[in-house]
N, C-alpha and C. Protein backbone atom coordinates (compact mmCIF):
# COMPACT_ATOMS: atom_id res chain seq x y z
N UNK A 1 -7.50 3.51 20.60
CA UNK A 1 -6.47 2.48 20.45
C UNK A 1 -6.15 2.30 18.97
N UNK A 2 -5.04 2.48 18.69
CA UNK A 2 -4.37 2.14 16.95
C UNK A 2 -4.28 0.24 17.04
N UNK A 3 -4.47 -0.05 15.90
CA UNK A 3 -4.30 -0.90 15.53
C UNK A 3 -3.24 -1.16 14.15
N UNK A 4 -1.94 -1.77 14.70
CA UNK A 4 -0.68 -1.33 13.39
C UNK A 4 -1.20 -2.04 12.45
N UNK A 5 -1.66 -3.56 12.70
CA UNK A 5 -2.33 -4.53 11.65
C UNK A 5 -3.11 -4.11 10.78
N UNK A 6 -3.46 -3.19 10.98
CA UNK A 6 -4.40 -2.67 9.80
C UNK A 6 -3.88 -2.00 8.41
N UNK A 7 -4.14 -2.80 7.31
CA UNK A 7 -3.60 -2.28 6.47
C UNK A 7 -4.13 -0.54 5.92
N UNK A 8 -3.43 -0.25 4.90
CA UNK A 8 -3.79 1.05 4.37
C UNK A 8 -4.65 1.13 3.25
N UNK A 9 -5.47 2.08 2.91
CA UNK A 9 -6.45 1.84 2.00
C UNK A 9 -5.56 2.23 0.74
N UNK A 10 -6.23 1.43 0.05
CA UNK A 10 -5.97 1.80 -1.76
C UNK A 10 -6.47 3.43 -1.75
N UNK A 11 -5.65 4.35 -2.47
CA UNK A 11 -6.62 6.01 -2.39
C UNK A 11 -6.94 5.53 -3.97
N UNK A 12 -5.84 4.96 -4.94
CA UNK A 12 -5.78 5.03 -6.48
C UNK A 12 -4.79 3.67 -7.09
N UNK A 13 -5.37 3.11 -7.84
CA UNK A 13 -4.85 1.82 -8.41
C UNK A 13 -3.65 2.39 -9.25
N UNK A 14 -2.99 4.08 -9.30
CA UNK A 14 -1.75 4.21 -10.20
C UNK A 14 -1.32 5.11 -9.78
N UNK A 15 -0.03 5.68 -9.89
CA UNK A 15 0.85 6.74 -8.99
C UNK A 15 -0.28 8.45 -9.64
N UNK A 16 0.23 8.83 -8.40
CA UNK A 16 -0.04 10.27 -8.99
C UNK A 16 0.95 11.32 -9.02
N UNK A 17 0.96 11.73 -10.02
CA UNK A 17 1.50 12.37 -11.11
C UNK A 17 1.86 13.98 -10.56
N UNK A 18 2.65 14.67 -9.94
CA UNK A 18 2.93 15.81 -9.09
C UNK A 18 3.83 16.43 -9.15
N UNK A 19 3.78 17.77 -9.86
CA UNK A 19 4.79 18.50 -10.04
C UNK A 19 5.99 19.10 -8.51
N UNK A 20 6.85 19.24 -8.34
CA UNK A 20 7.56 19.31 -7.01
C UNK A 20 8.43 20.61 -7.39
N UNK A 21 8.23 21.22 -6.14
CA UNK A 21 9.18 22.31 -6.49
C UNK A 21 10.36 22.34 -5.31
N UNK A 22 11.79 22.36 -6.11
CA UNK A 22 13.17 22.49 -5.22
C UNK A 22 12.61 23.56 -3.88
N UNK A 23 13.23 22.51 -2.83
CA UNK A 23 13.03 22.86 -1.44
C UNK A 23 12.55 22.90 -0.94
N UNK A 24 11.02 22.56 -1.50
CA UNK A 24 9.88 22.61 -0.69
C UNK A 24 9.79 20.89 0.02
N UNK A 25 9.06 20.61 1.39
CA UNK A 25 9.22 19.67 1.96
C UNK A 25 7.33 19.27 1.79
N UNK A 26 6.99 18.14 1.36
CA UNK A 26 5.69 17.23 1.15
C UNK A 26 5.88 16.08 2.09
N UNK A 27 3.94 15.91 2.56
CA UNK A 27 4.09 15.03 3.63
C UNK A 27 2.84 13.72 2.94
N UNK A 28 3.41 12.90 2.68
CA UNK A 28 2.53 12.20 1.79
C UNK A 28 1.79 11.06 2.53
N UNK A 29 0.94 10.60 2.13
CA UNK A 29 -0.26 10.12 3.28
C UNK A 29 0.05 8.42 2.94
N UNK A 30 0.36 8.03 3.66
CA UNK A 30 0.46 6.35 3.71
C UNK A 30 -0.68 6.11 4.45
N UNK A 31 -1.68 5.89 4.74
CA UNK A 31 -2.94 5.39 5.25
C UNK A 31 -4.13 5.39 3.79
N UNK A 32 -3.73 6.09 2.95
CA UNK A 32 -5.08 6.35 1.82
C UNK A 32 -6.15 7.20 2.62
N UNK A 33 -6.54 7.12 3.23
CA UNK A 33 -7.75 7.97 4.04
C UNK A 33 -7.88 9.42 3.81
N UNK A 34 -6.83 10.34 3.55
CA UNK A 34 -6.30 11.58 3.06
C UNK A 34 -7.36 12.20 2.03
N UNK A 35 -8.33 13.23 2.51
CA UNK A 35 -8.86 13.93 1.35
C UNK A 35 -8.02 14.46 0.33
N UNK A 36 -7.00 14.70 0.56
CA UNK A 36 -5.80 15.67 -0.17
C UNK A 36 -5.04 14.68 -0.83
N UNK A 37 -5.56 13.70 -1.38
CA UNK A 37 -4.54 12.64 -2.11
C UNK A 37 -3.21 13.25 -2.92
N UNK A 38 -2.46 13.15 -3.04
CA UNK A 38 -1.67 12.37 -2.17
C UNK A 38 -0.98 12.28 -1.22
N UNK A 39 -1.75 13.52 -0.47
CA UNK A 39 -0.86 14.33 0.46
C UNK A 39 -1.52 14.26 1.96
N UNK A 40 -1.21 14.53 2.83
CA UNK A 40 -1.78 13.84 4.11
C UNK A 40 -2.78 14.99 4.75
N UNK A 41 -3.77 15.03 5.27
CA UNK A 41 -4.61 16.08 5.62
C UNK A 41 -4.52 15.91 7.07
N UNK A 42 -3.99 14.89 7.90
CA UNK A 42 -4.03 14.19 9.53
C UNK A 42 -5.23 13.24 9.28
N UNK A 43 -5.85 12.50 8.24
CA UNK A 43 -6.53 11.43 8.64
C UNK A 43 -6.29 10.14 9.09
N UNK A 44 -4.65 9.50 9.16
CA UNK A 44 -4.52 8.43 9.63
C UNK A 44 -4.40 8.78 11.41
N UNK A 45 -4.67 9.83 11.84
CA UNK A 45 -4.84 10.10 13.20
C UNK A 45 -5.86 9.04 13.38
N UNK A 46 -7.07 9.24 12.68
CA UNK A 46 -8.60 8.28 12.94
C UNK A 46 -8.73 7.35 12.23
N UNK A 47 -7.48 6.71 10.92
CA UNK A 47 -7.96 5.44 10.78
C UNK A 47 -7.48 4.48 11.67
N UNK A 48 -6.85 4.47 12.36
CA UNK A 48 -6.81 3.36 13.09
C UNK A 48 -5.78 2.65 12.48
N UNK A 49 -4.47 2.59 11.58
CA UNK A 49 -3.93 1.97 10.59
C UNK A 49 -2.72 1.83 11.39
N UNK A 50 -1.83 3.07 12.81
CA UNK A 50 -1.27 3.39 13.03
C UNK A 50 -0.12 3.80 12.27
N UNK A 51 -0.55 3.70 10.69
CA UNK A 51 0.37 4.81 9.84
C UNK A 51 0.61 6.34 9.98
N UNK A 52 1.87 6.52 9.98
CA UNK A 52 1.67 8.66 9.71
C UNK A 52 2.43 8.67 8.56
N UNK A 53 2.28 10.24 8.24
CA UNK A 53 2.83 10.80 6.57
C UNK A 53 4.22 10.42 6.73
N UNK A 54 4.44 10.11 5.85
CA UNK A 54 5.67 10.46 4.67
C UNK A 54 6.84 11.67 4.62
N UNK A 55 7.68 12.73 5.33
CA UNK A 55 8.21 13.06 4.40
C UNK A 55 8.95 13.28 3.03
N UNK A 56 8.51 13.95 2.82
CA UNK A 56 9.37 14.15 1.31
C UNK A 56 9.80 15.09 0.76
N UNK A 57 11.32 15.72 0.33
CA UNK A 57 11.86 16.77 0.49
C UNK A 57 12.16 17.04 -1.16
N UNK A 58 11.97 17.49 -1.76
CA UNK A 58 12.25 17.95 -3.08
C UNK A 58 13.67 18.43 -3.16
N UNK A 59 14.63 17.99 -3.85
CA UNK A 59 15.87 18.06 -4.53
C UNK A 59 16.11 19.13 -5.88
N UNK A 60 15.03 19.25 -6.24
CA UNK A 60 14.53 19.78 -7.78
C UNK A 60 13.33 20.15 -8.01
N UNK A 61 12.97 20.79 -9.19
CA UNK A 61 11.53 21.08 -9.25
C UNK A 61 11.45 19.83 -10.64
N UNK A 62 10.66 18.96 -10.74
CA UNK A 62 10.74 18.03 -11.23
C UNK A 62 8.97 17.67 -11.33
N UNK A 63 8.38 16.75 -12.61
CA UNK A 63 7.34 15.84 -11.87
C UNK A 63 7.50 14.26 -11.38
N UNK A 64 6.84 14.26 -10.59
CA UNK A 64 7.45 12.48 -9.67
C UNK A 64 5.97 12.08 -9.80
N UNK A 65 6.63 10.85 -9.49
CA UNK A 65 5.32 9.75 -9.01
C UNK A 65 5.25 9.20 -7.80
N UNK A 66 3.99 9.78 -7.25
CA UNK A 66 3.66 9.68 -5.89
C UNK A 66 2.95 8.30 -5.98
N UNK A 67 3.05 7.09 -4.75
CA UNK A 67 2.70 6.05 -4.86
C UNK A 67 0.93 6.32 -4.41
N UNK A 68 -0.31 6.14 -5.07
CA UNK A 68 -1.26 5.92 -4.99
C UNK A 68 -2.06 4.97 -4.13
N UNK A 69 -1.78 3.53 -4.46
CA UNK A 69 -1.86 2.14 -4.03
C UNK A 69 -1.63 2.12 -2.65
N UNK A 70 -0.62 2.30 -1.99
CA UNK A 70 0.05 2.65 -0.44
C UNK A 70 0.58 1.28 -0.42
N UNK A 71 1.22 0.73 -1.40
CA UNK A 71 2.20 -1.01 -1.56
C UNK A 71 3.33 -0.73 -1.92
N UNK A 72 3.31 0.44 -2.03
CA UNK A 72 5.33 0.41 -2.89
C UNK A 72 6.01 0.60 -1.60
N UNK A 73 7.62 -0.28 -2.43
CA UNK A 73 7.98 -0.46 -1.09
C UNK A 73 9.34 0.68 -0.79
N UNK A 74 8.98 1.81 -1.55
CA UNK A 74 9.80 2.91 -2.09
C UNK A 74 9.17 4.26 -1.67
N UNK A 75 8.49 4.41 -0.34
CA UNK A 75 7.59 5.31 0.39
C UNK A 75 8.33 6.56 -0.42
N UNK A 76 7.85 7.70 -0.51
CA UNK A 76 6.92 7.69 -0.70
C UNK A 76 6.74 8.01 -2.79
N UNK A 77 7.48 6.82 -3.35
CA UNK A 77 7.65 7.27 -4.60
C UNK A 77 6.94 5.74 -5.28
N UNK A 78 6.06 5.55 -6.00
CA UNK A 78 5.58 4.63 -6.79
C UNK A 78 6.84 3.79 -7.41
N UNK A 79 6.74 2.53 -7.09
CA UNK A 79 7.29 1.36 -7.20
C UNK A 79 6.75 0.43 -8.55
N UNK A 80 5.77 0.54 -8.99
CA UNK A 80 4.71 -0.27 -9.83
C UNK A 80 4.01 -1.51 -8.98
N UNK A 81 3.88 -1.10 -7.31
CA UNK A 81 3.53 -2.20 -6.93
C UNK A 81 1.70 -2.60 -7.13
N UNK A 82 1.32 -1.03 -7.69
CA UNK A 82 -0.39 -1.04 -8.27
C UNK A 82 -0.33 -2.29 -9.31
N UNK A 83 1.02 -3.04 -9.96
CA UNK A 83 0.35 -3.62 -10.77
C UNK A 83 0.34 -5.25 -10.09
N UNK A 84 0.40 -4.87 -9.66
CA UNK A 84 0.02 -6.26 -8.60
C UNK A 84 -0.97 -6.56 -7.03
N UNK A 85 -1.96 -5.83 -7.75
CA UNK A 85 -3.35 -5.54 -6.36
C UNK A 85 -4.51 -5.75 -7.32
């Protein structure tokens, strides 16, 4: 049984920092539970958070900021909402 109420874990109190390459598609982990920070490995299958990943489609090869915290309200791109946890 999922439980949606459950919040998501903190993985990192600040975005992480990820080079992206044009066209490639990233699935970014909104639960925190993710060995593969920041990227989703299928662990919110078993937290119980009833969160799933993120897509995220690269436009460019660029570096971005991946939200860490799992509070921004800008899925899946860091908001600065780490500075307020």
């Amino acid at each position: 049984m999922t439980d949606t109420n459950v919040a998501p874990q903190v993985a990192q109190s600040s975005p992480y920092m990820v080079e992206v390459e044009a066209g490639k598609q990233y699935s970014w982990c909104s639960c925190g539970f993710s060995k593969t920070q920041p990227f989703c490995d299928g662990a919110h299958r078993e937290s119980g958070t009833g969160l799933k990943s993120v897509k995220y489609l690269a436009t460019e090869t660029k570096r971005v900021a991946f939200c860490g915290c799992k509070k921004t309200g800008n899925s899946p791109m860091c908001d600065g909402a780490h500075k307020n946890i």
